[in-house]
PDB file of N, CA and C in Angstrom:
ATOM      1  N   UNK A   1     -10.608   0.826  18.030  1.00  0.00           N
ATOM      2  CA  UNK A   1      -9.565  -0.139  17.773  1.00  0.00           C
ATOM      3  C   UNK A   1      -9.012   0.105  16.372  1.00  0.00           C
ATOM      4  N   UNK A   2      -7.366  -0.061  16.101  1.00  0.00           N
ATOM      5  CA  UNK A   2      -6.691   0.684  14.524  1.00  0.00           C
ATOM      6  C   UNK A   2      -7.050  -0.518  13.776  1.00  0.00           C
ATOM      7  N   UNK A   3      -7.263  -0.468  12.636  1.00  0.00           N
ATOM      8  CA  UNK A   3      -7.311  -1.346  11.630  1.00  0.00           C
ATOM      9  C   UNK A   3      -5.971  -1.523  11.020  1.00  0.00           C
ATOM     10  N   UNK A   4      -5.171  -2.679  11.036  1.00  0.00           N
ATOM     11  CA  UNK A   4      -4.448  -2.674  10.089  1.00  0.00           C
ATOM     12  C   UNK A   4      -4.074  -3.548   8.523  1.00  0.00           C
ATOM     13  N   UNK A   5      -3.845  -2.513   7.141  1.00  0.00           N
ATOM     14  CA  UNK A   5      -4.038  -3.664   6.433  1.00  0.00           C
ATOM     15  C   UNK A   5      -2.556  -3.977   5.681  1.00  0.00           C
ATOM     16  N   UNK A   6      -2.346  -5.041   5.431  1.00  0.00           N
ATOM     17  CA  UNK A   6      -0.734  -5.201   4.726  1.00  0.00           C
ATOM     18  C   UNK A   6      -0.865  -5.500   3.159  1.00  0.00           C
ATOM     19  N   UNK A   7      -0.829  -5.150   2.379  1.00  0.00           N
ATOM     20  CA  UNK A   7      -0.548  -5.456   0.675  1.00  0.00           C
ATOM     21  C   UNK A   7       0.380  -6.041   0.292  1.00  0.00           C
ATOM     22  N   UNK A   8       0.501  -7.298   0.093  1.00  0.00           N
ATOM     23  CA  UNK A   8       1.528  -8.155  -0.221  1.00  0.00           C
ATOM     24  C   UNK A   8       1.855  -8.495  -1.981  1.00  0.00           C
ATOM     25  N   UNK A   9       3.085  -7.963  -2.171  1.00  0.00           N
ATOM     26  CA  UNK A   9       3.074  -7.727  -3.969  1.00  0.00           C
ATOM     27  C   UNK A   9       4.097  -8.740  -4.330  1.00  0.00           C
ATOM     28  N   UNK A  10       3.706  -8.950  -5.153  1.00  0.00           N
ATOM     29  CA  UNK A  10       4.769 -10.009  -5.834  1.00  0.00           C
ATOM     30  C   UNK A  10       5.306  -9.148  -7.048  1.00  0.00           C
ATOM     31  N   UNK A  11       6.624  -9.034  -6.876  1.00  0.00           N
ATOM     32  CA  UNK A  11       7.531  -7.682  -7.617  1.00  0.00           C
ATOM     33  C   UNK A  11       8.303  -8.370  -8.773  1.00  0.00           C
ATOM     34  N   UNK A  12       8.315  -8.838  -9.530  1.00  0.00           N
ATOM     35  CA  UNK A  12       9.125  -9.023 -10.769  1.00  0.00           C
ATOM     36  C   UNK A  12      10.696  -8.821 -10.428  1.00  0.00           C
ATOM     37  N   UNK A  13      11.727  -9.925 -10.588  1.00  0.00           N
ATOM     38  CA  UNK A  13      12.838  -9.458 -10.585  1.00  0.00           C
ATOM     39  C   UNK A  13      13.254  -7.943 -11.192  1.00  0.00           C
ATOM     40  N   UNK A  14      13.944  -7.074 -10.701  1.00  0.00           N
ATOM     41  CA  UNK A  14      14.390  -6.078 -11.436  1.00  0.00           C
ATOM     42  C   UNK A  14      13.665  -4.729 -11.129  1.00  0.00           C
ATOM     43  N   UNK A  15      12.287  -4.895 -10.454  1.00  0.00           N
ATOM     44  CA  UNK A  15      11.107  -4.068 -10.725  1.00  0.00           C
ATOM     45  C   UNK A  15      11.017  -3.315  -9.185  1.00  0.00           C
ATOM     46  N   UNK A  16      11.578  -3.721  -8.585  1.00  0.00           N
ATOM     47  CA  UNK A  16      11.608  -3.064  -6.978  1.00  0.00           C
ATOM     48  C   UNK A  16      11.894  -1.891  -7.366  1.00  0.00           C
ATOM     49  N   UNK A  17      12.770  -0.957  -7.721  1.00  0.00           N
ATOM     50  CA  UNK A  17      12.984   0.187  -8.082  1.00  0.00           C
ATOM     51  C   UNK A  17      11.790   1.264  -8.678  1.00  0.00           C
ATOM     52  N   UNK A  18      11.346   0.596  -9.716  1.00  0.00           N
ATOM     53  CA  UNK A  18      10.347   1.306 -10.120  1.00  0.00           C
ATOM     54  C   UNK A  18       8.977   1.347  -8.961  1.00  0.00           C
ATOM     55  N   UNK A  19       8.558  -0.050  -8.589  1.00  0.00           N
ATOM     56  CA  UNK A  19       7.812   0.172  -7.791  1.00  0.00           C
ATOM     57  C   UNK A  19       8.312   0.788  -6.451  1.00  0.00           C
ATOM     58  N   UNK A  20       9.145   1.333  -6.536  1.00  0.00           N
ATOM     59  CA  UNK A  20       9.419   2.290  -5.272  1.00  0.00           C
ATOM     60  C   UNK A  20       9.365   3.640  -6.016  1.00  0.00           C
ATOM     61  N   UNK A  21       9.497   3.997  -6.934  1.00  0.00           N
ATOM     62  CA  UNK A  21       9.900   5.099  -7.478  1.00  0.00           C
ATOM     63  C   UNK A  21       7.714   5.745  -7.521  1.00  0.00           C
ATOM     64  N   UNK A  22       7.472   4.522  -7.963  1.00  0.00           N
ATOM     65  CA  UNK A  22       6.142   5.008  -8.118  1.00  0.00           C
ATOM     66  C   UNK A  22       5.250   4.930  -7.094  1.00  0.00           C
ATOM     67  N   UNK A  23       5.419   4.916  -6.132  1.00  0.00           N
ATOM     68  CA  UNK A  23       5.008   4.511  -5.115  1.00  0.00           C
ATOM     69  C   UNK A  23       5.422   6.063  -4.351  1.00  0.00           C
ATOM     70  N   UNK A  24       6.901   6.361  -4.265  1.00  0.00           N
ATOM     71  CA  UNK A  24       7.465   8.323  -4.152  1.00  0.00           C
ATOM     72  C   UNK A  24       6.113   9.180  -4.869  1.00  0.00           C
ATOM     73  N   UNK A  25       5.920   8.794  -6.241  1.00  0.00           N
ATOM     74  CA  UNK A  25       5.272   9.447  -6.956  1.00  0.00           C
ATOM     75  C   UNK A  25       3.711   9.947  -6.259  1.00  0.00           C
ATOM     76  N   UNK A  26       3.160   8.550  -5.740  1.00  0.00           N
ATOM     77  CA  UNK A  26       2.355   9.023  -5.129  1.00  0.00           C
ATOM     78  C   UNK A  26       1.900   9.559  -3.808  1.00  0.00           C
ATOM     79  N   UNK A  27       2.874   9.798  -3.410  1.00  0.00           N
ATOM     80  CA  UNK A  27       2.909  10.255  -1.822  1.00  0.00           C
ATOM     81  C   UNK A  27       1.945  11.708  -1.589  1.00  0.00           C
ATOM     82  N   UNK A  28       1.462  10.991  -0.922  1.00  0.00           N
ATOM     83  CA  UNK A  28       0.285  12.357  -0.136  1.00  0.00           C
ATOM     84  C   UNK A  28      -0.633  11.802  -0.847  1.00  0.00           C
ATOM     85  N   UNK A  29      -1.264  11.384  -1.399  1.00  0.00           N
ATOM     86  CA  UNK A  29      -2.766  10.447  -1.885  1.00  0.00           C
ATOM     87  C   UNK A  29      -3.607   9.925  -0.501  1.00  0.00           C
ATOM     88  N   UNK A  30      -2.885   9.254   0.156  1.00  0.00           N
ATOM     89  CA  UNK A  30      -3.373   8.604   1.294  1.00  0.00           C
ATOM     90  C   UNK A  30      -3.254   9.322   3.045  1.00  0.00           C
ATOM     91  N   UNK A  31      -2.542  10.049   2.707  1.00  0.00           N
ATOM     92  CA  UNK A  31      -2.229  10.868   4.452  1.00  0.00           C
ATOM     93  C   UNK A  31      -3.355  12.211   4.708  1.00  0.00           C
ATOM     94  N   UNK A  32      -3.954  12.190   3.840  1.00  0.00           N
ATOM     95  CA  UNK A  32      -4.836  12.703   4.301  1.00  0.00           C
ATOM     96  C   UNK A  32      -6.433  12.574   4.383  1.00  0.00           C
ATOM     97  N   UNK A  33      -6.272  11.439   4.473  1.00  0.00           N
ATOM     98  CA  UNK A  33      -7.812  10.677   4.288  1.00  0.00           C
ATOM     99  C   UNK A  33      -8.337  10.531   5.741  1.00  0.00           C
ATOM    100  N   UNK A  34      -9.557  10.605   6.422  1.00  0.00           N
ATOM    101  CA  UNK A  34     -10.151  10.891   7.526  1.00  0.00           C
ATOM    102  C   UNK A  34      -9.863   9.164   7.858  1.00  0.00           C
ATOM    103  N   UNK A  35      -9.143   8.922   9.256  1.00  0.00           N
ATOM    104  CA  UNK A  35      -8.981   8.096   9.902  1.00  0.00           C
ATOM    105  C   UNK A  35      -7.280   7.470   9.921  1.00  0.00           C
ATOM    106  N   UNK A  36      -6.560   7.845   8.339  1.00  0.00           N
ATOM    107  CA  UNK A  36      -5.246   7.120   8.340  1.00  0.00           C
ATOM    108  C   UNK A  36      -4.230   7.816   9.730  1.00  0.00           C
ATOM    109  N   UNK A  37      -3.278   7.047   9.658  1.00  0.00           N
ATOM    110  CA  UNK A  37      -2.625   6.707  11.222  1.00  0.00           C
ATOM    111  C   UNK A  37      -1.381   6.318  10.185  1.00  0.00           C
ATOM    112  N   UNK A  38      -1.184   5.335   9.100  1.00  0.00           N
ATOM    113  CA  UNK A  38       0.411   5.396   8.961  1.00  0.00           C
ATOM    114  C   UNK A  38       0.617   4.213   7.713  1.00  0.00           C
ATOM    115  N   UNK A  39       1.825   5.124   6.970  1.00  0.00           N
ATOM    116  CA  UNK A  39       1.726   3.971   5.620  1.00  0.00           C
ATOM    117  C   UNK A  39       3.234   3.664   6.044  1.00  0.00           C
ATOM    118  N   UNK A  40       3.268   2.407   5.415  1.00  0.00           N
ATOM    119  CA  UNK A  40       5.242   2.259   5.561  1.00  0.00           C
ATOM    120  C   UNK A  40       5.451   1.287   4.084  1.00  0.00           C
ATOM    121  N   UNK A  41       6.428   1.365   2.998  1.00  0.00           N
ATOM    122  CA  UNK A  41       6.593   0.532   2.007  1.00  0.00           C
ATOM    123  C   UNK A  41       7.818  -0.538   2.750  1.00  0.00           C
ATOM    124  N   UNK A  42       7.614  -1.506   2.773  1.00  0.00           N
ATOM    125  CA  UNK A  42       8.807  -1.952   3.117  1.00  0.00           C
ATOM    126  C   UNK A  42       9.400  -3.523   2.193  1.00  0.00           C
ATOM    127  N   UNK A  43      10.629  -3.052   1.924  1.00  0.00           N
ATOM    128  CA  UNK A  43      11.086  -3.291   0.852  1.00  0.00           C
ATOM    129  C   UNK A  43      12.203  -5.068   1.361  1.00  0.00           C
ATOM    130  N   UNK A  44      11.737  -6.367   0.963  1.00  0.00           N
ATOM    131  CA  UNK A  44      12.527  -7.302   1.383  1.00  0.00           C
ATOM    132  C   UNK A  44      14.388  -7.244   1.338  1.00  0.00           C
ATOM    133  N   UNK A  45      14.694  -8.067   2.840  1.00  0.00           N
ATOM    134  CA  UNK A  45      15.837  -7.953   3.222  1.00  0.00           C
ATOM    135  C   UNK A  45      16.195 -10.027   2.553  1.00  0.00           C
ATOM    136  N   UNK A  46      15.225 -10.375   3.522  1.00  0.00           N
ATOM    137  CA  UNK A  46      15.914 -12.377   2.864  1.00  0.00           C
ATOM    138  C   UNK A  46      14.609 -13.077   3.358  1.00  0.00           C
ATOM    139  N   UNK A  47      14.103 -13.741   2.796  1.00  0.00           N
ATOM    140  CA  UNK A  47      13.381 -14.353   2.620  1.00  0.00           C
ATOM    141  C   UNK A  47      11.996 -14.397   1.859  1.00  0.00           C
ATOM    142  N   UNK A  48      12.150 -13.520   1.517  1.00  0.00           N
ATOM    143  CA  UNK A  48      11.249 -13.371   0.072  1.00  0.00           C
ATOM    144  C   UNK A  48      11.254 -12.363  -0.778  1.00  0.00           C
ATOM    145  N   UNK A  49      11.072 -12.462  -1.719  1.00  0.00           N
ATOM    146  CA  UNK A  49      11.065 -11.133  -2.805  1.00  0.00           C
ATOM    147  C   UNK A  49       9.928 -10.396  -2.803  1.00  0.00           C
ATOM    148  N   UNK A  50       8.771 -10.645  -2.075  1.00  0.00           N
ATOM    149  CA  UNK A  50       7.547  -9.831  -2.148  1.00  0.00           C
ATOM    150  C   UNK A  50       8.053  -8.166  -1.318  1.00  0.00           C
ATOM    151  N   UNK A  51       7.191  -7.138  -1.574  1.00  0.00           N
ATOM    152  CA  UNK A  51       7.361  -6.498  -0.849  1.00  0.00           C
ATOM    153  C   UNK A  51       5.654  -6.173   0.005  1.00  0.00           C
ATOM    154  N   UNK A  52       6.075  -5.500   1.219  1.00  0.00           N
ATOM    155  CA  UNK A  52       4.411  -5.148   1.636  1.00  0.00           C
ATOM    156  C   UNK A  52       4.201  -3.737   2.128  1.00  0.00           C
ATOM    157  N   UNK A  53       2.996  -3.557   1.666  1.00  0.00           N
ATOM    158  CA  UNK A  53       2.558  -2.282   1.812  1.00  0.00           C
ATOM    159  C   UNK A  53       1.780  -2.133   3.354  1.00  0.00           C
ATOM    160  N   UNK A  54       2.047  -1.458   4.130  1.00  0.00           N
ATOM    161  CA  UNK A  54       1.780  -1.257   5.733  1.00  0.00           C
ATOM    162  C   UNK A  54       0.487  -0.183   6.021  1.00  0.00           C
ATOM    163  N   UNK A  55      -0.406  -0.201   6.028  1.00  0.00           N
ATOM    164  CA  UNK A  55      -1.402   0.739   6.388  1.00  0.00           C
ATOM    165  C   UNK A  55      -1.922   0.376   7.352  1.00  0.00           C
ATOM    166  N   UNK A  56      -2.231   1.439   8.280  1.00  0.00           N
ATOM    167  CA  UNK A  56      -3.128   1.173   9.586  1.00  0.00           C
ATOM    168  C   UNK A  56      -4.257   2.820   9.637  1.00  0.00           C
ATOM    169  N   UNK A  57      -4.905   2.264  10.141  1.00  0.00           N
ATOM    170  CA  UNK A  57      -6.117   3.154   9.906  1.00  0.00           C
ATOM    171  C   UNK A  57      -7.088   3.199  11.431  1.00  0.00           C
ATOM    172  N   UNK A  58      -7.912   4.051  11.878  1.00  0.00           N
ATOM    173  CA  UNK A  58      -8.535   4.366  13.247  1.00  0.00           C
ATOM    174  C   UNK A  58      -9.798   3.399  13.124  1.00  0.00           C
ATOM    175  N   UNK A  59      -9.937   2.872  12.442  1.00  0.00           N
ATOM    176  CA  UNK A  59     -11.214   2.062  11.838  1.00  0.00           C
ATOM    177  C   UNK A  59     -11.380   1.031  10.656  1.00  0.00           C
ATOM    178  N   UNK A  60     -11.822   0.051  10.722  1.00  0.00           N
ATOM    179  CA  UNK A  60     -12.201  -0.697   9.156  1.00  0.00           C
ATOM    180  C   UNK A  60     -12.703   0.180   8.413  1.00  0.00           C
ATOM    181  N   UNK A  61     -13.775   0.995   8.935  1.00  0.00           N
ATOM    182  CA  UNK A  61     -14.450   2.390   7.764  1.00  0.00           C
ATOM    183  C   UNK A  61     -13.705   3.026   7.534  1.00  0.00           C
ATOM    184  N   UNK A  62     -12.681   3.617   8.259  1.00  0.00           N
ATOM    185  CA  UNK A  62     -12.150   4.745   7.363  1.00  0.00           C
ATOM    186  C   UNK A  62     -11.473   3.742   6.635  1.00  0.00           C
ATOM    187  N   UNK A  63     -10.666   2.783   6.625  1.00  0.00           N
ATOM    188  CA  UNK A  63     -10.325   2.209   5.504  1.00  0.00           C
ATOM    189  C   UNK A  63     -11.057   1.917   4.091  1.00  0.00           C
ATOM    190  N   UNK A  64     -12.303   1.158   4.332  1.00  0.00           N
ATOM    191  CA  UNK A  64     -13.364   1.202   3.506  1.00  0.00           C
ATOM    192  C   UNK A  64     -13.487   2.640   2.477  1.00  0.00           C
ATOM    193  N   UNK A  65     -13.903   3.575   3.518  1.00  0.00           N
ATOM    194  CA  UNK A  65     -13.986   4.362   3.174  1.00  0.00           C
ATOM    195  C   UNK A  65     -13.164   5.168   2.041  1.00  0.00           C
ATOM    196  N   UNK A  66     -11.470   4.884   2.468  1.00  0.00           N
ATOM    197  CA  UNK A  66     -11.032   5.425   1.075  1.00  0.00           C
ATOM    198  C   UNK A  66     -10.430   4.424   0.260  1.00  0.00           C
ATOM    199  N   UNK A  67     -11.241   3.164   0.123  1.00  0.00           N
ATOM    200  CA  UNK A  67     -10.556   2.386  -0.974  1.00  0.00           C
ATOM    201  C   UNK A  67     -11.759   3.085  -1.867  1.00  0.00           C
ATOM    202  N   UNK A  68     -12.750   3.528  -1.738  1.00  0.00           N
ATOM    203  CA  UNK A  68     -13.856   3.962  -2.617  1.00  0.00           C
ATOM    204  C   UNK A  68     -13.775   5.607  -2.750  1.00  0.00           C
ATOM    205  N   UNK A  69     -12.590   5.838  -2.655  1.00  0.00           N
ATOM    206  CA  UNK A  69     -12.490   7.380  -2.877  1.00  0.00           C
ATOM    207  C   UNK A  69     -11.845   7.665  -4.350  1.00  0.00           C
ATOM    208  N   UNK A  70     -11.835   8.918  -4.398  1.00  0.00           N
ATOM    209  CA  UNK A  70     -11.101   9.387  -5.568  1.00  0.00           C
ATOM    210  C   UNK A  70      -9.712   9.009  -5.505  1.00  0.00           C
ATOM    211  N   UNK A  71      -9.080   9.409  -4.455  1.00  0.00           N
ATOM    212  CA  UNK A  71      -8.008   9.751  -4.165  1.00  0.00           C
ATOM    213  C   UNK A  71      -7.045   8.048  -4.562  1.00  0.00           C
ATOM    214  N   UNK A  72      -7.764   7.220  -3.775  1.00  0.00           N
ATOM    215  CA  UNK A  72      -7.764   5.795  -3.994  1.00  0.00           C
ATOM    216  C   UNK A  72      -7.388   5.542  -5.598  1.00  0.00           C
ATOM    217  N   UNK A  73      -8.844   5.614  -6.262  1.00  0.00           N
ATOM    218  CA  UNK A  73      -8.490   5.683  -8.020  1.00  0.00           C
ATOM    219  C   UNK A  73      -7.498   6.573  -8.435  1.00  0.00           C
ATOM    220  N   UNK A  74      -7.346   7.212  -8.479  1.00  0.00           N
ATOM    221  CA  UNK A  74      -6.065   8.131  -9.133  1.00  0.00           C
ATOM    222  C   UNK A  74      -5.138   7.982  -8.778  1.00  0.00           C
ATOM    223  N   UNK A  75      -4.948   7.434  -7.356  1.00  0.00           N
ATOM    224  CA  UNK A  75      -3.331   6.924  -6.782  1.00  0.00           C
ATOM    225  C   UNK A  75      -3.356   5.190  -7.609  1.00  0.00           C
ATOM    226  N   UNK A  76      -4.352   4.641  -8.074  1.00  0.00           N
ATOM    227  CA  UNK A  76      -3.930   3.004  -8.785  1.00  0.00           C
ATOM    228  C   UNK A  76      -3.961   3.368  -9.857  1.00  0.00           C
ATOM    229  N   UNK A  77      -4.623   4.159 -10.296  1.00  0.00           N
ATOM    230  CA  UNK A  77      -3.940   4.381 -12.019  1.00  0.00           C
ATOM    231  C   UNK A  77      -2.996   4.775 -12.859  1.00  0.00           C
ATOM    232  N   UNK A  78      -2.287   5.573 -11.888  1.00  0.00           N
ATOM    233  CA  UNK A  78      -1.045   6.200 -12.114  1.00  0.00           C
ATOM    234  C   UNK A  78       0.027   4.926 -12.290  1.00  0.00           C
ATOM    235  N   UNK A  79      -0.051   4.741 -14.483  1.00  0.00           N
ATOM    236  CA  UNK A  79       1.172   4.059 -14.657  1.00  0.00           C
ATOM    237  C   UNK A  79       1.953   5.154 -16.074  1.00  0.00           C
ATOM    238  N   UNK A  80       2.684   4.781 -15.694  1.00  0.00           N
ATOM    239  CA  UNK A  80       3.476   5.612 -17.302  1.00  0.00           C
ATOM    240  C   UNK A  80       3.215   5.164 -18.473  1.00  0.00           C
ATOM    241  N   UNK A  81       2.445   6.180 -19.253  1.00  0.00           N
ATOM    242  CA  UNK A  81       2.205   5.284 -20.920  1.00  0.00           C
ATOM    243  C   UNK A  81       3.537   4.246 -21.209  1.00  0.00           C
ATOM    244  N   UNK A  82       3.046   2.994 -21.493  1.00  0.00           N
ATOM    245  CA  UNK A  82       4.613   2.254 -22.223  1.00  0.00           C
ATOM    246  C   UNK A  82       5.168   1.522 -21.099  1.00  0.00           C
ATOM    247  N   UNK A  83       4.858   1.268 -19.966  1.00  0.00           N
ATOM    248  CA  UNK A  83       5.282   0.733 -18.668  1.00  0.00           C
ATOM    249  C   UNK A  83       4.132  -0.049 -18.140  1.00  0.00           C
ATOM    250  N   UNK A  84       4.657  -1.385 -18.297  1.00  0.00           N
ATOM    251  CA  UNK A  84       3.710  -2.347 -17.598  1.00  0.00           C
ATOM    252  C   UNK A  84       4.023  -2.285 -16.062  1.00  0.00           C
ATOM    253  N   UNK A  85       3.535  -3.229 -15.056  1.00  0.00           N
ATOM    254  CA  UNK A  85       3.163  -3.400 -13.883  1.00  0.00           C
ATOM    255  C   UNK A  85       4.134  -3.392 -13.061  1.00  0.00           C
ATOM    256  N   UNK A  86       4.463  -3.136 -12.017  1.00  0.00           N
ATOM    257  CA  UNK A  86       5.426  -3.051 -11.102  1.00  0.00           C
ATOM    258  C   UNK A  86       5.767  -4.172 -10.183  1.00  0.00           C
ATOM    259  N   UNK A  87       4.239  -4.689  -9.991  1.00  0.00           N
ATOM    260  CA  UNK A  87       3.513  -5.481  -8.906  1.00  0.00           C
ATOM    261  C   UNK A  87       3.135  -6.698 -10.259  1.00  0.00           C
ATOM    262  N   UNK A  88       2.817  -7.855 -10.236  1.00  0.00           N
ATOM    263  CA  UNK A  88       2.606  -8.817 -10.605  1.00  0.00           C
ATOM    264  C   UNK A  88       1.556  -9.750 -10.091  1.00  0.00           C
ATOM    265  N   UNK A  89       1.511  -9.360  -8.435  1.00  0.00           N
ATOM    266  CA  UNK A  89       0.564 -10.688  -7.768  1.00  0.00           C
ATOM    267  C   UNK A  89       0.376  -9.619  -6.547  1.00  0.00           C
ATOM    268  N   UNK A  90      -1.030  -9.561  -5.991  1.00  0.00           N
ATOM    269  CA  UNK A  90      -1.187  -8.893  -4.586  1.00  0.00           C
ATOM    270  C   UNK A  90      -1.977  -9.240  -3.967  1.00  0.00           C
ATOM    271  N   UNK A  91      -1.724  -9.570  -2.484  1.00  0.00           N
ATOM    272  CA  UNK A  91      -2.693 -10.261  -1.564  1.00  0.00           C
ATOM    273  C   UNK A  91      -3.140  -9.027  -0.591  1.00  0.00           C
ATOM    274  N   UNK A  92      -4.349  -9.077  -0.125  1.00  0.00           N
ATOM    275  CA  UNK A  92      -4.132  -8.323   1.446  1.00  0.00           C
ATOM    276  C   UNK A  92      -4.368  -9.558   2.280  1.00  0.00           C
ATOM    277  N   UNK A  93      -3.740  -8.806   3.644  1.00  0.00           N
ATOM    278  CA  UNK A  93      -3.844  -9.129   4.622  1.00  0.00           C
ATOM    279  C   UNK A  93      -4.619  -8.351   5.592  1.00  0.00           C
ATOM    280  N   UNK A  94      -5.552  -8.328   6.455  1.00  0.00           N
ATOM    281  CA  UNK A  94      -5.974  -7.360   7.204  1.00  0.00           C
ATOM    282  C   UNK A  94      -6.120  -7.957   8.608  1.00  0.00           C
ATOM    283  N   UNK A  95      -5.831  -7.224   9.410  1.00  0.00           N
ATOM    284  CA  UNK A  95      -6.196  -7.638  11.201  1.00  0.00           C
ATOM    285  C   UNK A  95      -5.960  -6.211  11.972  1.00  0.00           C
ATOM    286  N   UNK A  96      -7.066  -6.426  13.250  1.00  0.00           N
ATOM    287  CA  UNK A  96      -7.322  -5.390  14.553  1.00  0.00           C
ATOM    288  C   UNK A  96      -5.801  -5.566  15.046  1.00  0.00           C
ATOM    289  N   UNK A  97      -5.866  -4.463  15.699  1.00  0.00           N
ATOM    290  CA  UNK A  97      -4.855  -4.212  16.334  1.00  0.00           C
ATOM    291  C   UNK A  97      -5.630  -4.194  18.075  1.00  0.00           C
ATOM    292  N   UNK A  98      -4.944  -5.483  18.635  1.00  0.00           N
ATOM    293  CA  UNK A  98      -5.069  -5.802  19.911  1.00  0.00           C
ATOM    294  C   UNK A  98      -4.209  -5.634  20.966  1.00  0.00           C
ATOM    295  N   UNK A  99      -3.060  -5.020  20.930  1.00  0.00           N
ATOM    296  CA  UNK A  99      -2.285  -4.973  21.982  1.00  0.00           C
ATOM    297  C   UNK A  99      -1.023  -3.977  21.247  1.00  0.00           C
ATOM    298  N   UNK A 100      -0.407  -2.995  21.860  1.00  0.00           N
ATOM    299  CA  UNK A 100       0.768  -2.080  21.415  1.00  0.00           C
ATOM    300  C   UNK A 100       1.366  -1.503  22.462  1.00  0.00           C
ATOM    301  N   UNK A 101       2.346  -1.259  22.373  1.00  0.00           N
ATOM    302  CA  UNK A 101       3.530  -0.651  23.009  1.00  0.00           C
ATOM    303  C   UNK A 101       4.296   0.948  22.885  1.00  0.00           C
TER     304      UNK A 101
END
């Protein structure tokens, strides 16, 4: 059964850009980790300013699995000397995936 988890950020007026830009930056960190299935950034249209981060995974372990990886740390540390936070506030969300089309 896929695991899926959602990252819910609370983005600073103004700051969507960068956190998209850095977010480009790190691409390929996560697609190749044993179990991922699919990332999506998706960026608010109306009704809220958060944006959420989309991961689904073949398992809760492989998820587990690479929040405790390298790959994990070096993709959250990556900020630019002199550049504060992109993100401000972040929740997850996580739930099985029971039914698809």
């Amino acid at each position: 059964m896929s695991f899926v988890t959602i990252n819910v950020l609370t983005v600073p007026a103004g700051a969507g850009e960068t956190l998209e830009h850095r977010f480009a930056g790190r691409a390929g960190s996560v697609e190749h980790s044993p179990g991922f299935e699919r990332f999506e950034l998706l960026r608010p249209v109306e009704g809220t300013d958060d944006y959420l981060v989309y991961t689904r995974w073949a398992s809760r372990a492989d998820y587990e699995a690479w929040l405790g990886s390298q790959d994990f740390q070096r993709g959250h540390a990556q900020r630019p000397a002199g550049q504060g936070p992109a993100a401000t506030g972040s929740s997850i969300w996580s739930f099985e995936v029971v039914q698809q089309a």
